[in-house]
Protein backbone atom coordinates (compact mmCIF):
# COMPACT_ATOMS: atom_id res chain seq x y z
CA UNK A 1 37.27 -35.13 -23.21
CA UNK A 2 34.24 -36.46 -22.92
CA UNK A 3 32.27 -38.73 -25.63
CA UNK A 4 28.61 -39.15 -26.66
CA UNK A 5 27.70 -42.72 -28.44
CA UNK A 6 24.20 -43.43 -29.25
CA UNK A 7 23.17 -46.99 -29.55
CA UNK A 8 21.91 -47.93 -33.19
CA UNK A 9 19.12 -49.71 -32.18
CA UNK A 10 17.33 -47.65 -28.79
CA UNK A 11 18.85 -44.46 -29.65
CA UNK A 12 19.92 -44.62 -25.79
CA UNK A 13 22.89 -42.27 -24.97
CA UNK A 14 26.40 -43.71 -23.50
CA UNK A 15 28.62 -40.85 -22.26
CA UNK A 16 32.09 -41.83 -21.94
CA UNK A 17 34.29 -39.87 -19.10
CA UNK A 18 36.70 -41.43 -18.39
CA UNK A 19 38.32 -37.88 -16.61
CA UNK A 20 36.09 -39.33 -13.94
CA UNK A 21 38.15 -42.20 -12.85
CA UNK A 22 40.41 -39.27 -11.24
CA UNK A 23 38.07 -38.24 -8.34
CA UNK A 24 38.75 -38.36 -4.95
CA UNK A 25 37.02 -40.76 -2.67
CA UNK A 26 36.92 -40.68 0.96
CA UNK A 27 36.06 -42.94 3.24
CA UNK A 28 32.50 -42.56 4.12
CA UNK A 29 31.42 -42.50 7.92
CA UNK A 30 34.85 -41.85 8.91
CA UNK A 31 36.24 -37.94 10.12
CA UNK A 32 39.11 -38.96 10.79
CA UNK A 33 41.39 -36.42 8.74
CA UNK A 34 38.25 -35.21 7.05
CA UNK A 35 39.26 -31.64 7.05
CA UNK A 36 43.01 -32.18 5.85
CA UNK A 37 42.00 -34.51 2.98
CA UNK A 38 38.39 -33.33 2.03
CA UNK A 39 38.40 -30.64 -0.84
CA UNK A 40 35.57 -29.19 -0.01
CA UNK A 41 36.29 -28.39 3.75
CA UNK A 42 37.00 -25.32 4.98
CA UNK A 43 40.61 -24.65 4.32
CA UNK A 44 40.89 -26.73 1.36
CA UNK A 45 39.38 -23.69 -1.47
CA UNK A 46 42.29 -24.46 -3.03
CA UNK A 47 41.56 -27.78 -3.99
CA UNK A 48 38.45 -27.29 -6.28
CA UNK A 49 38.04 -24.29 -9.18
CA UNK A 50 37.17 -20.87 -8.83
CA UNK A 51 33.61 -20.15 -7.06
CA UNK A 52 30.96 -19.52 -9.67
CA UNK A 53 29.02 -18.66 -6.41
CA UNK A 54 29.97 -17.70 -2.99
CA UNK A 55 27.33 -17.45 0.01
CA UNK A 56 28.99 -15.83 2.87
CA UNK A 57 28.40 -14.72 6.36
CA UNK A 58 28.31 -11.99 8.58
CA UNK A 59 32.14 -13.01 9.34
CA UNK A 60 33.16 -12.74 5.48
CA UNK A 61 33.35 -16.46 5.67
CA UNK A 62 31.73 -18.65 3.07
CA UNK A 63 28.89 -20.66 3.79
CA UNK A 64 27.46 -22.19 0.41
CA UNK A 65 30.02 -22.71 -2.65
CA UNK A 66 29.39 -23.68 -5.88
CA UNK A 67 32.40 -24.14 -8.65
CA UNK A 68 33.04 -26.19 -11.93
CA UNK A 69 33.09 -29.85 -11.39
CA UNK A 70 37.24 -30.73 -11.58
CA UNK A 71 35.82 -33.67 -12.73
CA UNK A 72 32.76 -33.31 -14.82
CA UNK A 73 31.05 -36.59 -17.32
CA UNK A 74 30.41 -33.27 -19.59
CA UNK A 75 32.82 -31.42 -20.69
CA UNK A 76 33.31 -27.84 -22.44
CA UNK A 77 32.38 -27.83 -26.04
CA UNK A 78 33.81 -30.49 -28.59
CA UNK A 79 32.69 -31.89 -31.48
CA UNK A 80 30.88 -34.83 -29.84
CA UNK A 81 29.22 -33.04 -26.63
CA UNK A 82 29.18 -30.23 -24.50
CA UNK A 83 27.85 -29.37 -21.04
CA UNK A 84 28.08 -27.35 -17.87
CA UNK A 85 28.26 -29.53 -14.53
CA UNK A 86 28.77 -27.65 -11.15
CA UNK A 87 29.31 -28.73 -7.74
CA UNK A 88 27.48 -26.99 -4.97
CA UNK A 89 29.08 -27.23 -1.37
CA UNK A 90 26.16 -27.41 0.91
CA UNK A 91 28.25 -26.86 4.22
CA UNK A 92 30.65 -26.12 5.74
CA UNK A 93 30.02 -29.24 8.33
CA UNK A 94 31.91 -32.28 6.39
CA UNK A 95 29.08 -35.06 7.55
CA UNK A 96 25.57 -32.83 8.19
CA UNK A 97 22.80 -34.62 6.65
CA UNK A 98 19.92 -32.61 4.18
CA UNK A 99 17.25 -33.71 6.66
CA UNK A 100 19.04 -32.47 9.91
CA UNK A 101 19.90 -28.75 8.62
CA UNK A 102 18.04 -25.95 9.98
CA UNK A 103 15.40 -24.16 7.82
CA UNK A 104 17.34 -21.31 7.40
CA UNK A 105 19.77 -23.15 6.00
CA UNK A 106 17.89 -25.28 3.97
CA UNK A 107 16.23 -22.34 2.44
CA UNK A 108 19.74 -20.51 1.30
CA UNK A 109 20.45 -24.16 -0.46
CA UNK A 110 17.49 -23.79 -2.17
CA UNK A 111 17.94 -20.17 -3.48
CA UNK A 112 21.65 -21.49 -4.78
CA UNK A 113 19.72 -24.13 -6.80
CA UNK A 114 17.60 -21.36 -8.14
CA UNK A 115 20.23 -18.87 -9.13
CA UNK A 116 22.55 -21.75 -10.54
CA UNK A 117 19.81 -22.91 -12.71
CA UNK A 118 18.97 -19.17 -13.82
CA UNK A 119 22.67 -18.61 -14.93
CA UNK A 120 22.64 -22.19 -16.45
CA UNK A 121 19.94 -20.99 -18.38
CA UNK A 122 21.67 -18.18 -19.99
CA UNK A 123 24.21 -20.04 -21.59
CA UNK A 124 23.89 -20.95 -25.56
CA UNK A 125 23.27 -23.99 -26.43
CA UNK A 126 22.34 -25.30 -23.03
CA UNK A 127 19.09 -27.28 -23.47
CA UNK A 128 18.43 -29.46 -20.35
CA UNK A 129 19.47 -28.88 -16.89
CA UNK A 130 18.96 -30.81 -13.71
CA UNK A 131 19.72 -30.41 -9.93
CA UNK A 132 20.49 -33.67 -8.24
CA UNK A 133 21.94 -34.65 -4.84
CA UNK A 134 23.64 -38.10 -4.34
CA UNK A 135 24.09 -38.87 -0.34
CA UNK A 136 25.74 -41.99 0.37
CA UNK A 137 28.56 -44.34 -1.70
CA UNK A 138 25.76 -46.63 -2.86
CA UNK A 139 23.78 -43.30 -3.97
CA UNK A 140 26.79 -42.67 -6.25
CA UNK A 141 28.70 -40.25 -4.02
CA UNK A 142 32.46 -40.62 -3.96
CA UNK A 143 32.82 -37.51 -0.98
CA UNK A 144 30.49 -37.48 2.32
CA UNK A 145 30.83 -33.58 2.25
CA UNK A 146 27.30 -32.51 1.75
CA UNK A 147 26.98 -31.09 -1.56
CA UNK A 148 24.64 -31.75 -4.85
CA UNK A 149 25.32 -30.69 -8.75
CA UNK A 150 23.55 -28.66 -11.22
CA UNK A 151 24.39 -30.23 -14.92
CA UNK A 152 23.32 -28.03 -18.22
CA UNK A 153 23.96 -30.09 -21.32
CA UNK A 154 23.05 -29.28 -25.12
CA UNK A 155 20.56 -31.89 -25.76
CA UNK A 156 17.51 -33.34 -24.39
CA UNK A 157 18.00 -36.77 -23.18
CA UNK A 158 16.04 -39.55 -24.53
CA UNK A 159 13.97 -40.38 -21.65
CA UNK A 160 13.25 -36.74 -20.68
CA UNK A 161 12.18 -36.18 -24.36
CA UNK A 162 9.53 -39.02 -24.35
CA UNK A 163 8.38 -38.11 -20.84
CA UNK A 164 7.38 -34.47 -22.72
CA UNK A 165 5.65 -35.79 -25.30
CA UNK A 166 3.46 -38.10 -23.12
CA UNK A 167 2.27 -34.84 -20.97
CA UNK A 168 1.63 -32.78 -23.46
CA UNK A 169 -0.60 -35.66 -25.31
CA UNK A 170 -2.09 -35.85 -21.53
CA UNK A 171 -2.23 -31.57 -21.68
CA UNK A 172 -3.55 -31.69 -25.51
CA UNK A 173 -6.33 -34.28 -24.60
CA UNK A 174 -7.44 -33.18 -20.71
CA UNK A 175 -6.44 -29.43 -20.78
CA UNK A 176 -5.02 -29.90 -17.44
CA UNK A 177 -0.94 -30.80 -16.97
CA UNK A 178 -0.78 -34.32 -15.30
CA UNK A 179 0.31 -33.10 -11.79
CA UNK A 180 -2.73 -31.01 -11.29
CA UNK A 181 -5.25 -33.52 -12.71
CA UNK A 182 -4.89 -35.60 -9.39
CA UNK A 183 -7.21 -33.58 -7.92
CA UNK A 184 -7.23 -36.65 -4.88
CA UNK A 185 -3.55 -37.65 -4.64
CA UNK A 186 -3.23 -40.58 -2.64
CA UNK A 187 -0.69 -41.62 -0.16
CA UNK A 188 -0.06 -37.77 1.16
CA UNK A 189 2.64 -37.87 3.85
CA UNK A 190 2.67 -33.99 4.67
CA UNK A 191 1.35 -30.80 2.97
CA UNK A 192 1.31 -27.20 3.68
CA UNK A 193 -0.06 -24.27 2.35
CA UNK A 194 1.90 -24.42 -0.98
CA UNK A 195 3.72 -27.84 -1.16
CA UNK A 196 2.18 -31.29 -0.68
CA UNK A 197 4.26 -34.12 -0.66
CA UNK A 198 2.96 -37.60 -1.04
CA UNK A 199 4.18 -41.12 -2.46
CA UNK A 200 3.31 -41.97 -6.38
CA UNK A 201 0.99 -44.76 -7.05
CA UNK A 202 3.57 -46.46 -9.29
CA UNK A 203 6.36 -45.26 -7.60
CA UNK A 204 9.66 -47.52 -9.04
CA UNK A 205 11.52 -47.59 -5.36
CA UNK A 206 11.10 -48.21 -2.18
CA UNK A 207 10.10 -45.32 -0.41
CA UNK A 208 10.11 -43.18 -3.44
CA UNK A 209 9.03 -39.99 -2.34
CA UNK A 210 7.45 -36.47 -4.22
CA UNK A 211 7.51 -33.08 -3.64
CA UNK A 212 5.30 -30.57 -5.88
CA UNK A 213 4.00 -26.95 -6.03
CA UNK A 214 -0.07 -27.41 -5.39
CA UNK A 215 -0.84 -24.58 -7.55
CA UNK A 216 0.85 -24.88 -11.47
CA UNK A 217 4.54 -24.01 -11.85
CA UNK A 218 6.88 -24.97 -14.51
CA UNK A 219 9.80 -23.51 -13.66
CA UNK A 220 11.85 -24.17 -10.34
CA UNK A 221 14.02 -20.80 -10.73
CA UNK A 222 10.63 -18.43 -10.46
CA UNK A 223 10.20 -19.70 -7.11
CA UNK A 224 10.09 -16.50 -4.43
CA UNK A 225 12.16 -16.74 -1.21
CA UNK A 226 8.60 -17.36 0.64
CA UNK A 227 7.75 -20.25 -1.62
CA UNK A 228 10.94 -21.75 -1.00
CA UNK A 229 10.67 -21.35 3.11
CA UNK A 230 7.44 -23.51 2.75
CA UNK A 231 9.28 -25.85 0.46
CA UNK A 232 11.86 -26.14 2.76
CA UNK A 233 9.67 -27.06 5.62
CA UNK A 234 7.80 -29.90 3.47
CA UNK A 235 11.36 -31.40 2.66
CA UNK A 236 12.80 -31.57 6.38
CA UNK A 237 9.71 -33.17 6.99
CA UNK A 238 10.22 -36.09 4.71
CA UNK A 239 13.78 -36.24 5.27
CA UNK A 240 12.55 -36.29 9.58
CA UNK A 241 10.43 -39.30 8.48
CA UNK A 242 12.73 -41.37 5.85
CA UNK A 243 15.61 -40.66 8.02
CA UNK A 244 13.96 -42.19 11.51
CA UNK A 245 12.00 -45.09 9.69
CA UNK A 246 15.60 -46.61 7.48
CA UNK A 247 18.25 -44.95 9.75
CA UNK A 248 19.60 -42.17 7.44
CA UNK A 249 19.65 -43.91 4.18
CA UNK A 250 21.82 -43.43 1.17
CA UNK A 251 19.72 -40.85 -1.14
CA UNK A 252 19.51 -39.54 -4.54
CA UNK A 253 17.18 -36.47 -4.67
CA UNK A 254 16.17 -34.59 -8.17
CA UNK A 255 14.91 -31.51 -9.28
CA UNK A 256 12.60 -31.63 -12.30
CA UNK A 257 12.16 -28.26 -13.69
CA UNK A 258 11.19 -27.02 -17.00
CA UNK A 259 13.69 -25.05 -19.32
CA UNK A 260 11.53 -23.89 -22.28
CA UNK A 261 9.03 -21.38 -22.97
CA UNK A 262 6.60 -23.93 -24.59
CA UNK A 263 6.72 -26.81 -21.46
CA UNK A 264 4.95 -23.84 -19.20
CA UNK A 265 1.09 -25.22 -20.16
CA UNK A 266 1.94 -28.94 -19.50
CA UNK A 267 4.76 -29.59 -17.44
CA UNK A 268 4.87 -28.93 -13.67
CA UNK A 269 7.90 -29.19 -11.56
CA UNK A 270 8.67 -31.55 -8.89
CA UNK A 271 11.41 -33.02 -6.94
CA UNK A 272 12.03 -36.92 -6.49
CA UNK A 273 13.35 -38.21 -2.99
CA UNK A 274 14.62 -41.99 -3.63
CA UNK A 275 16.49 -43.83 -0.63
CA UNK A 276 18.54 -46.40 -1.88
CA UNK A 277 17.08 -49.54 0.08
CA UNK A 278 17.84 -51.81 -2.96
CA UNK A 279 20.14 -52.47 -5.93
CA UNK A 280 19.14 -52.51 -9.56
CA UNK A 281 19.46 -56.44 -10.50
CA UNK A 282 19.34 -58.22 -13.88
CA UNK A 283 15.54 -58.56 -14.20
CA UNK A 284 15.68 -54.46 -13.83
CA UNK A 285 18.34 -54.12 -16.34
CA UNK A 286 17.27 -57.09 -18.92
CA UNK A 287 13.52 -55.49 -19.24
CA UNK A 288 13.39 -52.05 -17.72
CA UNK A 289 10.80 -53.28 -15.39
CA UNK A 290 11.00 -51.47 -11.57
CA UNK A 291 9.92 -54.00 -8.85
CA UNK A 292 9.09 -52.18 -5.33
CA UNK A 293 8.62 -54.43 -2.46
CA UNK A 294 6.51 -52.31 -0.54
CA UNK A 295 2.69 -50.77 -1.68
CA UNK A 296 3.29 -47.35 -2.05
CA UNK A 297 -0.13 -46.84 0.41
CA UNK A 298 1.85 -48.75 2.97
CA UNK A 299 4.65 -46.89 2.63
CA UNK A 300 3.45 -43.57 3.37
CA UNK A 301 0.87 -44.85 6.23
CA UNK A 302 4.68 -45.56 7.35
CA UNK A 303 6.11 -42.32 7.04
CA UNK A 304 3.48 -40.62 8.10
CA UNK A 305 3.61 -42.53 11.92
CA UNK A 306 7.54 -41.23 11.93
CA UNK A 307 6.58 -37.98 11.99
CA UNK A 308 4.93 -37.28 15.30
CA UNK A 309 7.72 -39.22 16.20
């Protein structure tokens, strides 16, 4: 069972799992055995819970998965915290990267996020859900299968919470959500009809890269199939960029969406690429200051050279 402790002082949330310790971890750039000992190759159903969702081909043969987490840091409803976390199988292939699946493929991913965030949505008490992918052991992944989570838990979380306030102060006081303010954003590295992609002016990582809607939407899960084509375009073409310039990095990538009615005016969803290129050290943890070694101008003039690549 999991265990929520907030600290008296910042009010910052500890979750204590320790169910977690129990997860398999493979041995990451190696296939040797991969699809006897992976549980989420082909063969090996078995190994993980029933499908919540099953993608499947024209051979009755699955092709996207997604289940309950065996393992999950939240945990059904207790007295101290409750959540839904699910694993989504990307593949079938135990070592494809994100950035080297086809469009068609990528685009079927992206309609599992939407429908797992739609039923996410539906269950009481849920209040928060994210979609995040970590790719690589120093990303935080203990199984090279391609996959990424969805996670619905029942309260906000305190960073998400101030981040909401502060737009819609910026919403109350401009009458425009932050996102679309930048009528100029700098540092573009690819754009299309409906996505533009670009790096932040105080982006926290190396190499930190966003991906938005150009036109206002709060809510990743309203997203049609042909939005989501032209999304998936924008993100292979990051991933063709980050991937040639650092060599296939470790990744974490994030989908912000909204989950409430009221955010629709002010918030505007996005998702956050962020190779790993460096660890977090003690100035980062004693002050909660981000250093980035590289200007975030510089890093997409960068980027963008990779891609006629």
């Amino acid at each position: 069972m999991s265990t929520l402790r907030l600290d008296p002082i910042s009010k910052d949330a500890v979750v204590f799992a320790p169910e977690r310790n129990k997860r398999p971890i493979d041995g990451w750039g190696s296939l040797k055995a991969a699809s006897t000992k992976c549980p989420f190759c082909p063969g090996n159903e078995h190994l993980t819970p029933a499908d919540t969702f099953c993608q499947k081909d024209n051979f009755n043969k699955w092709t996207i998965r997604s289940f309950p987490n065996k393992y999950p840091a939240f945990t059904e409803p207790s007295e101290h915290i409750s959540g839904i976390q699910e694993v989504i199988v990307e593949s079938v292939s135990h070592d494809l990267n994100m950035g080297l699946y086809t469009r068609g493929h990528l685009v079927k991913v992206l309609e599992v996020y939407k429908n797992r965030i739609a039923s996410l949505k539906n269950v009481k008490n849920i209040k928060y859900i994210v979609v995040f992918k970590n790719h690589g052991f120093f990303a935080g992944a203990s199984l090279e299968h391609p996959h990424s989570q969805v996670v619905g838990i029942d309260f906000v979380p305190k960073a998400v919470n101030k981040k909401l306030k502060r737009l819609k102060r910026f919403y109350n006081k401009t009458k425009k959500c932050y996102l679309c303010s930048l009528d100029h954003i700098k540092n573009k590295i690819y754009e299309n009809s409906l996505f533009m992609a670009f790096v932040p002016e105080t982006a926290r990582f190396a190499f930190e890269c966003w991906i938005v809607p150009k036109d206002h939407k709060t809510f990743y899960e309203q997203s049609s199939h042909d939005d989501l084509n032209k999304l998936a375009e924008v993100i292979l073409k990051v991933f063709k960029a980050v991937n040639k310039c650092l060599d296939f990095p470790p990744f974490n990538l994030i989908i912000n969406t909204g989950f409430l009615a009221s955010h629709k005016s002010y918030f505007h969803w996005n998702i956050q690429l962020i190779p790993k290129t460096a660890q977090f050290a003690g100035f980062e943890l004693a002050t909660g200051i981000y250093i980035n070694q590289i200007n975030p101008g510089h890093t997409a003039n960068q980027l963008k050279t990779y891609l006629d690549k």
